[in-house]
Protein backbone atom coordinates (compact mmCIF):
# COMPACT_ATOMS: atom_id res chain seq x y z
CA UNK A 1 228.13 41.92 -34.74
CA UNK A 2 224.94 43.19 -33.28
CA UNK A 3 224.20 46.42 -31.62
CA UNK A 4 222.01 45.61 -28.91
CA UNK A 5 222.12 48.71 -27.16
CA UNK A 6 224.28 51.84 -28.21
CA UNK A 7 226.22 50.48 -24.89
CA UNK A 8 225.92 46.75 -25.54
CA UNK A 9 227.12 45.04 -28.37
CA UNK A 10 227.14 41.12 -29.33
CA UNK A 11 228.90 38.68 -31.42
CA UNK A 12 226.64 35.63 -29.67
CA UNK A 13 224.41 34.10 -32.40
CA UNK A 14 223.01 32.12 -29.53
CA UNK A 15 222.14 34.48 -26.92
CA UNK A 16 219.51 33.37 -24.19
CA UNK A 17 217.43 36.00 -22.64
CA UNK A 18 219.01 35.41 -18.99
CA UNK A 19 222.79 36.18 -20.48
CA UNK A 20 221.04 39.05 -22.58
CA UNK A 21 219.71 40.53 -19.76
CA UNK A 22 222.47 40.53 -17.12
CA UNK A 23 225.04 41.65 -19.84
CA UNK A 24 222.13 44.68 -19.87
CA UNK A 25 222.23 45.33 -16.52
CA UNK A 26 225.78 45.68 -16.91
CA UNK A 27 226.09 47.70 -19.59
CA UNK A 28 223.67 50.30 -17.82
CA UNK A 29 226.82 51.08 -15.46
CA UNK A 30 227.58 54.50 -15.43
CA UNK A 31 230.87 54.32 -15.46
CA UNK A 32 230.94 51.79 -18.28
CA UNK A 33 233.22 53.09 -22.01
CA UNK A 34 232.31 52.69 -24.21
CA UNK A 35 230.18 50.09 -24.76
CA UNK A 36 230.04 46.47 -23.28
CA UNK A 37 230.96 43.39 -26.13
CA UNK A 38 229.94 40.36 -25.60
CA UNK A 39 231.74 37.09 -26.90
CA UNK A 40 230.04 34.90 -29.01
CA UNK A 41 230.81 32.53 -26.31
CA UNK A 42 228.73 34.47 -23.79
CA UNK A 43 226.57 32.84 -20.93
CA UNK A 44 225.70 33.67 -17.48
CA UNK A 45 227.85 34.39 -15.01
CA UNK A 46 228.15 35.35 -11.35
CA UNK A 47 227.10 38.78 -11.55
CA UNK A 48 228.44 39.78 -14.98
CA UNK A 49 228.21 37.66 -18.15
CA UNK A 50 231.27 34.97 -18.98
CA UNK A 51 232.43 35.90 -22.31
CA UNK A 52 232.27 39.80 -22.02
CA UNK A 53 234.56 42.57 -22.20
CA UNK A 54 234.08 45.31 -19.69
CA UNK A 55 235.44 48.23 -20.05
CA UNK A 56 235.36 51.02 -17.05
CA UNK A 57 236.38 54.46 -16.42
CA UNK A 58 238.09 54.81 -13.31
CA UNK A 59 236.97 51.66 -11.53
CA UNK A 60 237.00 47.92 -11.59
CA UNK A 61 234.83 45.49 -10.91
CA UNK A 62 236.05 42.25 -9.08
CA UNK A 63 233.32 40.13 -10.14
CA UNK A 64 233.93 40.94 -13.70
CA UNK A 65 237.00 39.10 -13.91
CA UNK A 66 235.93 36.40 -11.87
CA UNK A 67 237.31 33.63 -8.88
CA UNK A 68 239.44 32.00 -11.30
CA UNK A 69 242.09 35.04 -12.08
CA UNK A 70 244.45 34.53 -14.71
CA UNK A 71 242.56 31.26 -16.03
CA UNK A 72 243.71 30.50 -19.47
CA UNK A 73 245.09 28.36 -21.74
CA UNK A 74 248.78 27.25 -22.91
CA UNK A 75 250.02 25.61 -26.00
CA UNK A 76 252.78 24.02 -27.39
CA UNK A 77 254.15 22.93 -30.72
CA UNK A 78 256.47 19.84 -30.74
CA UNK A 79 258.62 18.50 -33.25
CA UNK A 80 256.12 15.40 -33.42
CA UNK A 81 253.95 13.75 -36.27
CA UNK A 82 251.28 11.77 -35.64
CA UNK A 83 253.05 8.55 -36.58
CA UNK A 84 255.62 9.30 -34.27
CA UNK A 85 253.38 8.84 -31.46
CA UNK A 86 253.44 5.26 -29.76
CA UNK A 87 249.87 3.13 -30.20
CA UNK A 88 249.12 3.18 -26.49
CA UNK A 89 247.65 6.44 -25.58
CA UNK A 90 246.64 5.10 -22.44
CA UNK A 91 249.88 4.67 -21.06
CA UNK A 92 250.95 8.99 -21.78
CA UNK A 93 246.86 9.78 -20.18
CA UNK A 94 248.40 7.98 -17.11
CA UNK A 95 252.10 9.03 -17.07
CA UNK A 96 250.20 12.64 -16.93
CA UNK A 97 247.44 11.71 -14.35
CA UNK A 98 250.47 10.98 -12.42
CA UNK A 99 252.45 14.11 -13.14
CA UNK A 100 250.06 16.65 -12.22
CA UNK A 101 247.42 17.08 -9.84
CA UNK A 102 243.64 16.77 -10.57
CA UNK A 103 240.71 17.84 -9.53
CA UNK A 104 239.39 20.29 -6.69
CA UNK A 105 241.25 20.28 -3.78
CA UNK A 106 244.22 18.16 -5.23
CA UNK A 107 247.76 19.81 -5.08
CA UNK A 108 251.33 18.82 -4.82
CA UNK A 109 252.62 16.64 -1.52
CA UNK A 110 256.12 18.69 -2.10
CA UNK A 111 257.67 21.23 -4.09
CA UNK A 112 259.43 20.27 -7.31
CA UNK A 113 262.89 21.17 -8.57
CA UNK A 114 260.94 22.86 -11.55
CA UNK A 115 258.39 24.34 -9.49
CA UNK A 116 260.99 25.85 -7.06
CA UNK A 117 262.38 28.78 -9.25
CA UNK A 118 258.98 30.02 -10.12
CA UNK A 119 257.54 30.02 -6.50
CA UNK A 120 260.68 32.21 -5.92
CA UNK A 121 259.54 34.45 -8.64
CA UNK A 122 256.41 34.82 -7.30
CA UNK A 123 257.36 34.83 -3.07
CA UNK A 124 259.67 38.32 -4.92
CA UNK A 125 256.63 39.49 -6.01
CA UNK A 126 254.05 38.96 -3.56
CA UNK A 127 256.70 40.66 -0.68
CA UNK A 128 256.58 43.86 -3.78
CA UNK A 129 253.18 43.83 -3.57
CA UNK A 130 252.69 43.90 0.19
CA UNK A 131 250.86 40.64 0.16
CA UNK A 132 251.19 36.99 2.05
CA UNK A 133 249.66 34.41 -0.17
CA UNK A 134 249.26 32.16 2.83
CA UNK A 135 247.02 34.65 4.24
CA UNK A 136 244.38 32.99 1.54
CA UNK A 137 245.90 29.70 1.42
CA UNK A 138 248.30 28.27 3.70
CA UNK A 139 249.56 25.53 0.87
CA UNK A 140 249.26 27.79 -1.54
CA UNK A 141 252.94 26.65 -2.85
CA UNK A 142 251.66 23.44 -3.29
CA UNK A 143 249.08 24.41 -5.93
CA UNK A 144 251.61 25.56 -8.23
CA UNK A 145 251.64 22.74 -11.20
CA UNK A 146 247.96 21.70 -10.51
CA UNK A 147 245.41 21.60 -12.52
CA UNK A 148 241.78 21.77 -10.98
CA UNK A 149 238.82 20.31 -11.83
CA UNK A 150 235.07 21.79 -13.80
CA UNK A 151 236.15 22.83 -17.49
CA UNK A 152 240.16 22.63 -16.91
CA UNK A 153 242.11 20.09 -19.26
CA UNK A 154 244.90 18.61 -20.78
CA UNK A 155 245.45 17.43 -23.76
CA UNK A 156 247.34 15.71 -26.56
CA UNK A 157 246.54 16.99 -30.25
CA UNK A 158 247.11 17.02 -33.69
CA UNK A 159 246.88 19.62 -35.87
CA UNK A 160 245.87 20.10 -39.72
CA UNK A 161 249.27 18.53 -40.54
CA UNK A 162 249.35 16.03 -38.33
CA UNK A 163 251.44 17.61 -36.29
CA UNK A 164 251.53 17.33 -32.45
CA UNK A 165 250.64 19.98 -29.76
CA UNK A 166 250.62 19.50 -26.05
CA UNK A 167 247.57 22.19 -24.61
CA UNK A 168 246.14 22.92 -21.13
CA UNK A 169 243.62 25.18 -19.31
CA UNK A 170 243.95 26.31 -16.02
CA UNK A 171 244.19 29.01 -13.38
CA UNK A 172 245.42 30.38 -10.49
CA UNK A 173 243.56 27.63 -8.41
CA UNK A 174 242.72 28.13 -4.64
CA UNK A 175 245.24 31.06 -3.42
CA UNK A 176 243.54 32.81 -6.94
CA UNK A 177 239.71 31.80 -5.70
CA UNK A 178 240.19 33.11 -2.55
CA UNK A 179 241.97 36.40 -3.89
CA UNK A 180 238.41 37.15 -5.78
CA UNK A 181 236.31 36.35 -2.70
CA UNK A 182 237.87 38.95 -0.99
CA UNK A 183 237.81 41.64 -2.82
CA UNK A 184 234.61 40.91 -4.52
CA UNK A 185 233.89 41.35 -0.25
CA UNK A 186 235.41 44.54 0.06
CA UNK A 187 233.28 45.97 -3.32
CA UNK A 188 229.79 44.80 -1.78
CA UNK A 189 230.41 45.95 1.44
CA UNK A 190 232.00 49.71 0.49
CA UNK A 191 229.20 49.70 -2.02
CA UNK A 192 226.54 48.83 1.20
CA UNK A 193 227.82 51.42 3.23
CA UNK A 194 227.94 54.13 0.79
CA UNK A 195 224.49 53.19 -0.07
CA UNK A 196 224.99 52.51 -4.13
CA UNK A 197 222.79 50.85 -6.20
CA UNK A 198 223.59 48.51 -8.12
CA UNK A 199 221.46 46.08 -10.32
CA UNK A 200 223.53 43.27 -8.81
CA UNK A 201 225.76 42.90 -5.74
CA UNK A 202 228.53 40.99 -7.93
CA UNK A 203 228.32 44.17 -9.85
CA UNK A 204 230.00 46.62 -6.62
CA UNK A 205 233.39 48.18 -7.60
CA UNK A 206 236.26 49.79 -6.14
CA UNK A 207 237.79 53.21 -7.41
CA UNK A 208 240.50 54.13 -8.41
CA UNK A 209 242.84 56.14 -6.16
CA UNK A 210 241.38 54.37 -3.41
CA UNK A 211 243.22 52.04 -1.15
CA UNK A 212 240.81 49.03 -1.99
CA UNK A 213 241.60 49.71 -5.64
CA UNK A 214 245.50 49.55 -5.09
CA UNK A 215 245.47 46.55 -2.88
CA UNK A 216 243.25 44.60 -5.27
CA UNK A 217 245.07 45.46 -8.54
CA UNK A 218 248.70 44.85 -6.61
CA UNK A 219 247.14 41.35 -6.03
CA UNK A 220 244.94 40.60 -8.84
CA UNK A 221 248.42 41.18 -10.71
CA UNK A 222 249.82 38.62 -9.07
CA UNK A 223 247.13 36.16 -8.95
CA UNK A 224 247.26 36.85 -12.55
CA UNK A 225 251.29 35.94 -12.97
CA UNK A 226 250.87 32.61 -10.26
CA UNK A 227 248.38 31.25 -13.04
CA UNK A 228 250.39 32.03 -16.29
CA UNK A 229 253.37 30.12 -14.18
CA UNK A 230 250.96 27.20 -13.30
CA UNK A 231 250.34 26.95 -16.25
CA UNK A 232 254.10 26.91 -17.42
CA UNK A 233 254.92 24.03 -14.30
CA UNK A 234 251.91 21.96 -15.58
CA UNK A 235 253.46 22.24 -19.10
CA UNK A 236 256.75 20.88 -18.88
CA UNK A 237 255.46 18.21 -16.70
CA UNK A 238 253.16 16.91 -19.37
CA UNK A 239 256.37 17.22 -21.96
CA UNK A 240 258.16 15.34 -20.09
CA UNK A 241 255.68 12.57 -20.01
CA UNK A 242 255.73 13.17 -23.18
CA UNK A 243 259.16 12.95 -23.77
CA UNK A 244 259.23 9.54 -22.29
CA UNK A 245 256.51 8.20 -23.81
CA UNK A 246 258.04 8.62 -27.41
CA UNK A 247 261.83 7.86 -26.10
CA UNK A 248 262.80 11.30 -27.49
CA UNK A 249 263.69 14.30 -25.91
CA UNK A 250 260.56 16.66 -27.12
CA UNK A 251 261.91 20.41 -29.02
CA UNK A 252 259.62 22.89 -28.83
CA UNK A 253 258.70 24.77 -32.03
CA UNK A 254 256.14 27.05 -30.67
CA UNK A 255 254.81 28.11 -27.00
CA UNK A 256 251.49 30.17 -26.30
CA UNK A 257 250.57 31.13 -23.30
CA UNK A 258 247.53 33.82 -22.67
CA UNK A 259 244.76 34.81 -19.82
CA UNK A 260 241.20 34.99 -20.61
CA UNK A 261 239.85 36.38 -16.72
CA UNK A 262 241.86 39.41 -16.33
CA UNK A 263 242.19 43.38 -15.84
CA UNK A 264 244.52 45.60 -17.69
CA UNK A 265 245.08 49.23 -18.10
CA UNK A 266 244.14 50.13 -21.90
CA UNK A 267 243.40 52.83 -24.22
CA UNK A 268 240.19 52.43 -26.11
CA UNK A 269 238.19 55.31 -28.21
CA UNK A 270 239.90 57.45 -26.74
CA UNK A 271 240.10 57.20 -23.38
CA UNK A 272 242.21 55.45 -20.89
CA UNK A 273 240.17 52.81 -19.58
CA UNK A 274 240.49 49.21 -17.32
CA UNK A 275 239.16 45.96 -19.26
CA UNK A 276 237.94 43.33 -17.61
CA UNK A 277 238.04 40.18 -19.89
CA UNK A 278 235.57 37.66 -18.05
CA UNK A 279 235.63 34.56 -20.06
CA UNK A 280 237.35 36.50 -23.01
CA UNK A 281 241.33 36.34 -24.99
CA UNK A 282 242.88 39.95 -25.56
CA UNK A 283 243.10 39.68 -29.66
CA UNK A 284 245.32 42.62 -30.99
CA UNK A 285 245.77 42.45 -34.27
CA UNK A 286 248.79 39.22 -35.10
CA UNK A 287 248.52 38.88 -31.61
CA UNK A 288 248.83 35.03 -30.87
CA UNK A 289 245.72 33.15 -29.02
CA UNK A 290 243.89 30.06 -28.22
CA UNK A 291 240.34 29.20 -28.51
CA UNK A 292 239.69 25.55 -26.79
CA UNK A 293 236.47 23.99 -27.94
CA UNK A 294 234.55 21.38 -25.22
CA UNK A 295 235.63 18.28 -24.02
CA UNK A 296 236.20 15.97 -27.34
CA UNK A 297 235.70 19.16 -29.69
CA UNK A 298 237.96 21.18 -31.76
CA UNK A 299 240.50 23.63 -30.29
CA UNK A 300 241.85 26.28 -32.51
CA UNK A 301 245.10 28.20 -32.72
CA UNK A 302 244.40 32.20 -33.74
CA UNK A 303 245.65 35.60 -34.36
CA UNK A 304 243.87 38.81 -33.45
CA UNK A 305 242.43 41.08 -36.13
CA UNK A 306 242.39 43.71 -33.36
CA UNK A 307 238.58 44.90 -33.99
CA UNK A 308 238.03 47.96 -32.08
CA UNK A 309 234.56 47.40 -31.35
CA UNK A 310 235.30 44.49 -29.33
CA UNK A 311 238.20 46.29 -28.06
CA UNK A 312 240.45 43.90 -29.53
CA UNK A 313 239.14 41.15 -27.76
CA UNK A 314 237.70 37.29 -28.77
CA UNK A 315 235.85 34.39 -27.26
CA UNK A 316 237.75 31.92 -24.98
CA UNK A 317 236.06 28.95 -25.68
CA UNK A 318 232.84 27.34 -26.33
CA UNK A 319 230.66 28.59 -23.57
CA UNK A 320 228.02 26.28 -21.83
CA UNK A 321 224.58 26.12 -23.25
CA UNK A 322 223.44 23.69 -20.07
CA UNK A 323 224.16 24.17 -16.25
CA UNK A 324 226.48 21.37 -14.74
CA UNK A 325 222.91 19.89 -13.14
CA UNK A 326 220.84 20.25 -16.07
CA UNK A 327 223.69 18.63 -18.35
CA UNK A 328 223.78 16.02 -15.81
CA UNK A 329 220.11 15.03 -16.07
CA UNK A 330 219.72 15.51 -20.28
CA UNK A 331 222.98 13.81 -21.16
CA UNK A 332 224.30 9.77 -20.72
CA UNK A 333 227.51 8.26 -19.99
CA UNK A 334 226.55 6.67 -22.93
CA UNK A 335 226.19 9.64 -24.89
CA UNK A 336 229.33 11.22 -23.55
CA UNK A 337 231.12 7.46 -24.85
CA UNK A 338 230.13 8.45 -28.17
CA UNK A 339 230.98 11.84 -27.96
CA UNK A 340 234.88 10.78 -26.94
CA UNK A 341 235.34 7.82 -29.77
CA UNK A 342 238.58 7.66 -30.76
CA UNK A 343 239.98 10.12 -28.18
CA UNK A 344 242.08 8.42 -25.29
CA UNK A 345 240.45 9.53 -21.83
CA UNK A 346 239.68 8.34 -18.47
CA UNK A 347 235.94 6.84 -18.75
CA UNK A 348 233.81 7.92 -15.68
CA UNK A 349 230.55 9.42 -15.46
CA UNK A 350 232.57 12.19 -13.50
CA UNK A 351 232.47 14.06 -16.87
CA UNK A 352 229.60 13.89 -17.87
CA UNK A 353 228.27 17.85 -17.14
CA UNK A 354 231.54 18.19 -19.52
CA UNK A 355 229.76 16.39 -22.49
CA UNK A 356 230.35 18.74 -25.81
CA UNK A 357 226.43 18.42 -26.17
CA UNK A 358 226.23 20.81 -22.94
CA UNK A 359 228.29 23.13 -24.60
CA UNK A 360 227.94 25.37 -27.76
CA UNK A 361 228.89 24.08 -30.72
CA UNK A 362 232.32 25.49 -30.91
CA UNK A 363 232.57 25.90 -35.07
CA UNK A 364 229.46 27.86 -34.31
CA UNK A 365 231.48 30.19 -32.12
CA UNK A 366 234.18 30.41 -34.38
CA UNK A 367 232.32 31.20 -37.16
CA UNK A 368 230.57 34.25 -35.15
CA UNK A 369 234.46 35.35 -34.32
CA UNK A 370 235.14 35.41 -37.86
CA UNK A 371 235.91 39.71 -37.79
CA UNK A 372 237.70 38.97 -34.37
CA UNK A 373 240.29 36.27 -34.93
CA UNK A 374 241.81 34.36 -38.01
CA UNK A 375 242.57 30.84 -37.56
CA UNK A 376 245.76 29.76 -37.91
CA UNK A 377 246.00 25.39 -36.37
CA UNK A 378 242.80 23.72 -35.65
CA UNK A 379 243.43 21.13 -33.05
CA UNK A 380 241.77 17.50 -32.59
CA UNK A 381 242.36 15.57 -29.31
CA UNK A 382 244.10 12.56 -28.90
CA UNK A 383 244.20 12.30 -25.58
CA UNK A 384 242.14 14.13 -22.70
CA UNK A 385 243.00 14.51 -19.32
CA UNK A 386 240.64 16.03 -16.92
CA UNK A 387 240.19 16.27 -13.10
CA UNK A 388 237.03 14.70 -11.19
């Protein structure tokens, strides 16, 4: 850990000067206790850093839990080996592709029998909070059990003992997107009016005991539960392919399911105080979490060691060292070929700003999150499923 400020601290051993200075700018906040930690993970973001932990005193910033609320990651254990698994990978990447919806803009035609029970869940909930989902996005049922597109995933694994994990990252898709957009809105236009400065616009906030404030946290709450249940649908869809794949009904022996862009009420040095995890796993100490490396990397399996200074907080992944453009002008589809040898995926030049070359290297990250998390499963792919 670094102290880069006495309001800024860092576990990033690779830290450019652009994430360095917008984590800064954030830190400068007056409002900000009691310091800002960033995640060794950390890169720029829109308006404040991915892979930081913000914590405020009375407000919240929109923009510093980002357009995908609720992203995260889910895990699960199954009673498989390795050498249980049939030789044709190919036909389970498929059977998946099939299963759940990829890419941008891609959701369900109808609701499913599993999906239905959850989307009643969260119709209870939205008429609690006052809010229509359709409001943001008509279909916004149908999105439930999709995955997206950019960093999201699927995959097959095996773990340290060969044994075989189903994992997947995803959020709270387009109803969750256009959630943020609002109410990062509302915060730049209350902050125009009021005539605030702020080093940023993405950096406006609303206050507490306002009724911006209550509106946003009723449905950033809910954003926040429609992408731990996506993430649930999308889960049992892929053990089910699963399931048939192998001609055996899979058992679960473990299930993990955590955010890493969210907002939560906590008490840190003292003080009662709202964190904003942008790009960042809450990591209490034995607190279960999962730390995905890049495309054709490493994933890892952790528990929190619940270090205050990064108030009990860890990296969410590997963090990009390249823009989507720039990785798409350095790196090859040959390159990313190499990169995926022996891992089952669909081969298209699609992925290529998803090369683990355009990422950090993830055992770098995890060795900078030493004091933050203890490993418990590290992961290798078998088979990756991604959307265009």
């Amino acid at each position: 850990m670094e102290h880069l400020t006495d309001r800024l601290v860092s576990w990033a051993s690779l830290l450019d000067e652009q994430t360095r200075e917008q984590a800064l700018a954030t830190a400068r906040l007056p409002f900000i206790h009691p310091h800002v930690a960033l995640m060794p993970d950390a890169h720029l973001g829109k308006g404040a850093t991915v892979g930081s932990v913000i914590p405020t005193l009375g407000t919240v910033i929109p923009a510093a839990v980002g357009v995908d609320i609720g992203c995260g990651m889910i895990a699960v254990r199954t009673q498989f080996t390795v050498a249980d698994l049939p030789e044709d990978r190919a036909r389970v990447r498929r059977a998946i592709e099939r299963a759940v919806p990829l890419g941008a803009g891609h959701d369900n035609r109808t609701v499913t029998p599993t999906a239905a029970p959850r989307l009643d869940e969260l119709v209870e909930r939205a008429v609690a909070a006052g809010l229509d989902p359709a409001g943001y996005a008509p279909h916004w049922d149908l999105q439930l059990g999709s995955l997206g597109s950019g960093n999201h995933f699927i995959e097959i694994s095996r773990d340290e003992q060969d044994r075989v994990w189903a994992f997947l990252h995803s959020g709270s898709r387009g109803v969750g997107n256009r959630i943020a957009q609002h109410h990062i809105g509302v915060a730049a236009g209350l902050a125009r009016r009021a005539g605030v400065s702020l080093p940023h616009p993405d950096l406006a906030y609303l206050e507490e005991g306002t009724e911006a404030f209550d509106r946003y946290l009723r449905e950033l709450e809910w954003a926040q539960h429609f992408a731990l249940l996506n993430r649930e649908e999308m889960m049992d869809r892929v053990l089910r392919a699963v399931s048939e794949w192998v001609g055996t009904e899979v058992r679960e022996r473990e299930r993990i399911n955590c955010h890493h862009n969210f907002t939560a009420a906590e008490e840190h040095f003292g003080r009662r105080v709202w964190v904003s995890r942008k790009g960042a796993i809450r990591a209490t100490a034995g607190e279960p979490g999962l730390i995905p490396g890049s495309m054709g990397t490493a994933s890892y399996v952790v528990a929190g060691r619940g270090n205050a200074m990064s108030l009990d907080s860890a990296p969410h992944g590997a963090g990009r060292a390249y823009s989507r453009s720039a990785a798409r002008r350095r790196f090859t589809r040959r390159q990313l070929r190499e990169a995926m040898a022996g891992i089952e995926y669909r081969d298209t030049e699609a992925f290529l700003d998803e090369i683990p070359a355009a990422y950090k290297p993830i055992d770098r990250v995890m060795a900078d999150a030493a004091d933050l998390v203890s490993v418990r499963h590290t992961l290798r792919q078998l088979v990756n499923v991604k959307g265009d």
